[in-house]
C-alpha atoms as a PDB file:
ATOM      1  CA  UNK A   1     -26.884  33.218  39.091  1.00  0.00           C
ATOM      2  CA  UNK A   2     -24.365  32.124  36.849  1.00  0.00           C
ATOM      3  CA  UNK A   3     -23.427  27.934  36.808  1.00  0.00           C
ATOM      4  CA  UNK A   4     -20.039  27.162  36.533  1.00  0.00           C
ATOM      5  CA  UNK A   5     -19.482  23.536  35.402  1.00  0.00           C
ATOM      6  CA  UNK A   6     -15.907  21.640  35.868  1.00  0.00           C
ATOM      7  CA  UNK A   7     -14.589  18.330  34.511  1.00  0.00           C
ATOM      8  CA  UNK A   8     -11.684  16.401  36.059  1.00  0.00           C
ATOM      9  CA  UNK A   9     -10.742  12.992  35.321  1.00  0.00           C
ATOM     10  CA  UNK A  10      -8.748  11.542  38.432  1.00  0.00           C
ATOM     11  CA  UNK A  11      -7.684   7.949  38.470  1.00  0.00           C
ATOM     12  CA  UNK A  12      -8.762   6.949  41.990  1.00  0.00           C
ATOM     13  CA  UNK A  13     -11.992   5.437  43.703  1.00  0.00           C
ATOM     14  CA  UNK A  14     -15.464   7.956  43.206  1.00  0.00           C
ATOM     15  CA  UNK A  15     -15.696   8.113  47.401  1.00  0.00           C
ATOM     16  CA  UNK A  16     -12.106   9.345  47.717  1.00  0.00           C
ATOM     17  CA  UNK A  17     -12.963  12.277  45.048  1.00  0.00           C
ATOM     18  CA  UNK A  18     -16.163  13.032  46.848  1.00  0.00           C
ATOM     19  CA  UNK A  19     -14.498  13.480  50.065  1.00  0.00           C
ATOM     20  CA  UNK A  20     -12.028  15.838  48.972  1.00  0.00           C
ATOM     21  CA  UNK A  21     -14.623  18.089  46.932  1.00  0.00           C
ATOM     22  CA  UNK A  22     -16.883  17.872  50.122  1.00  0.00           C
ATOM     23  CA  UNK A  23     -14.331  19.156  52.052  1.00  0.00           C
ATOM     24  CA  UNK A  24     -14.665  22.520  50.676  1.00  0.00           C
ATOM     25  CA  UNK A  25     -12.347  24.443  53.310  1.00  0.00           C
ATOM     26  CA  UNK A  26      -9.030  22.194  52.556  1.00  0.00           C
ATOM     27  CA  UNK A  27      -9.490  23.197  48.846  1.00  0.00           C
ATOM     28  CA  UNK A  28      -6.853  26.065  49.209  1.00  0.00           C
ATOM     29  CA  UNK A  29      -4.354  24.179  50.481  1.00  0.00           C
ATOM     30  CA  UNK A  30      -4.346  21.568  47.573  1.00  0.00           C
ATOM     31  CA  UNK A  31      -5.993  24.198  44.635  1.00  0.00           C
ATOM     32  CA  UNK A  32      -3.176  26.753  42.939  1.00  0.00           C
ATOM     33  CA  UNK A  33      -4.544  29.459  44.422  1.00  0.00           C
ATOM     34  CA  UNK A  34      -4.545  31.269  47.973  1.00  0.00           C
ATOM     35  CA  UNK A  35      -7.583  32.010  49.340  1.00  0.00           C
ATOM     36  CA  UNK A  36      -9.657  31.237  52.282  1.00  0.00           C
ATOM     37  CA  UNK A  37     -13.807  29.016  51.926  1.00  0.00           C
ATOM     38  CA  UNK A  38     -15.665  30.169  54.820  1.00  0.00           C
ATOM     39  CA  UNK A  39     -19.856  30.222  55.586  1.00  0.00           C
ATOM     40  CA  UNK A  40     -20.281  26.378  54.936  1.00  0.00           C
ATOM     41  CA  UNK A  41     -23.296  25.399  55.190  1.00  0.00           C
ATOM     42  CA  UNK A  42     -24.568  21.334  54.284  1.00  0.00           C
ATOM     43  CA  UNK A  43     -22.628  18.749  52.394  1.00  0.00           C
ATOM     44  CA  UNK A  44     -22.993  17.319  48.791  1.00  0.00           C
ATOM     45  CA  UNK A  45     -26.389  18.883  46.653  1.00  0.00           C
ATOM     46  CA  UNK A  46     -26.916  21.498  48.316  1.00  0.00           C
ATOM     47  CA  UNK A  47     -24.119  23.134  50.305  1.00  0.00           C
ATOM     48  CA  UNK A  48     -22.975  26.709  50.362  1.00  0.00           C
ATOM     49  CA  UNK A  49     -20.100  28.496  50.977  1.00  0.00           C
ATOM     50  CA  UNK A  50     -18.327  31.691  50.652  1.00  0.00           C
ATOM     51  CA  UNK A  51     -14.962  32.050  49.064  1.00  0.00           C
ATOM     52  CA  UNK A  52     -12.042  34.567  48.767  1.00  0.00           C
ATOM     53  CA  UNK A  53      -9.074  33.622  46.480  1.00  0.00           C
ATOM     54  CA  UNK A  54      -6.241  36.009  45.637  1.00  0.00           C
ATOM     55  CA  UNK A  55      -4.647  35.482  41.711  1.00  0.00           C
ATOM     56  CA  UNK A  56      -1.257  37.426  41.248  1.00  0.00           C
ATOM     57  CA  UNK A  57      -2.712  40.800  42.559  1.00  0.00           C
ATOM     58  CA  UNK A  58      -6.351  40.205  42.297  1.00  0.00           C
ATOM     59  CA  UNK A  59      -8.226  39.313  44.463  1.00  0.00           C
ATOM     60  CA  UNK A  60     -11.906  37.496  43.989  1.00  0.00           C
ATOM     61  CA  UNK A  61     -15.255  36.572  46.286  1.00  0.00           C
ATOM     62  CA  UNK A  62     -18.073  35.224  45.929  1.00  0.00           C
ATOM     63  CA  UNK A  63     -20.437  32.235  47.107  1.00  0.00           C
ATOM     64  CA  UNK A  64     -21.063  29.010  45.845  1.00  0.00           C
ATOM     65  CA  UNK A  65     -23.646  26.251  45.611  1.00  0.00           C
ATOM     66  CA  UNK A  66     -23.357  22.793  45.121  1.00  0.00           C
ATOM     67  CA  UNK A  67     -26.572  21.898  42.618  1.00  0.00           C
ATOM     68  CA  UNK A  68     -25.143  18.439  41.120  1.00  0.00           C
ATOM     69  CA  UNK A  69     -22.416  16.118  41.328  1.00  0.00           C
ATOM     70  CA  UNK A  70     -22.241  13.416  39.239  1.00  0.00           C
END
């Protein structure tokens, strides 16, 4: 399975950041792309989910799972 690894620097406190990233299903209505998380399954190290975005015309799937966050 392939590991995708992301970087952000945000200026605000570590448990605000967590909450937002561990509320996977919000992400499309903050992210810059439409799409829809469904299938969630745990929280934090560990959790799953399935995903469908849409980019211009193309559309994208797949599932996820949470292995680190640091």
């Amino acid at each position: 399975m392939p590991v995708v690894e992301q970087k952000a620097v945000i200026q605000v406190p570590v448990p605000v950041v967590m909450q937002a990233l561990n509320d996977v299903e919000a992400i499309p209505t903050w992210a810059t792309v439409a799409g829809t998380i469904d299938k969630v399954t745990g929280s934090g190290p560990g959790m799953t989910y399935r995903w469908q975005y849409t980019i211009n015309q193309h559309n994208f799937s797949g599932q996820s799972e949470v292995i680190e966050q640091t």
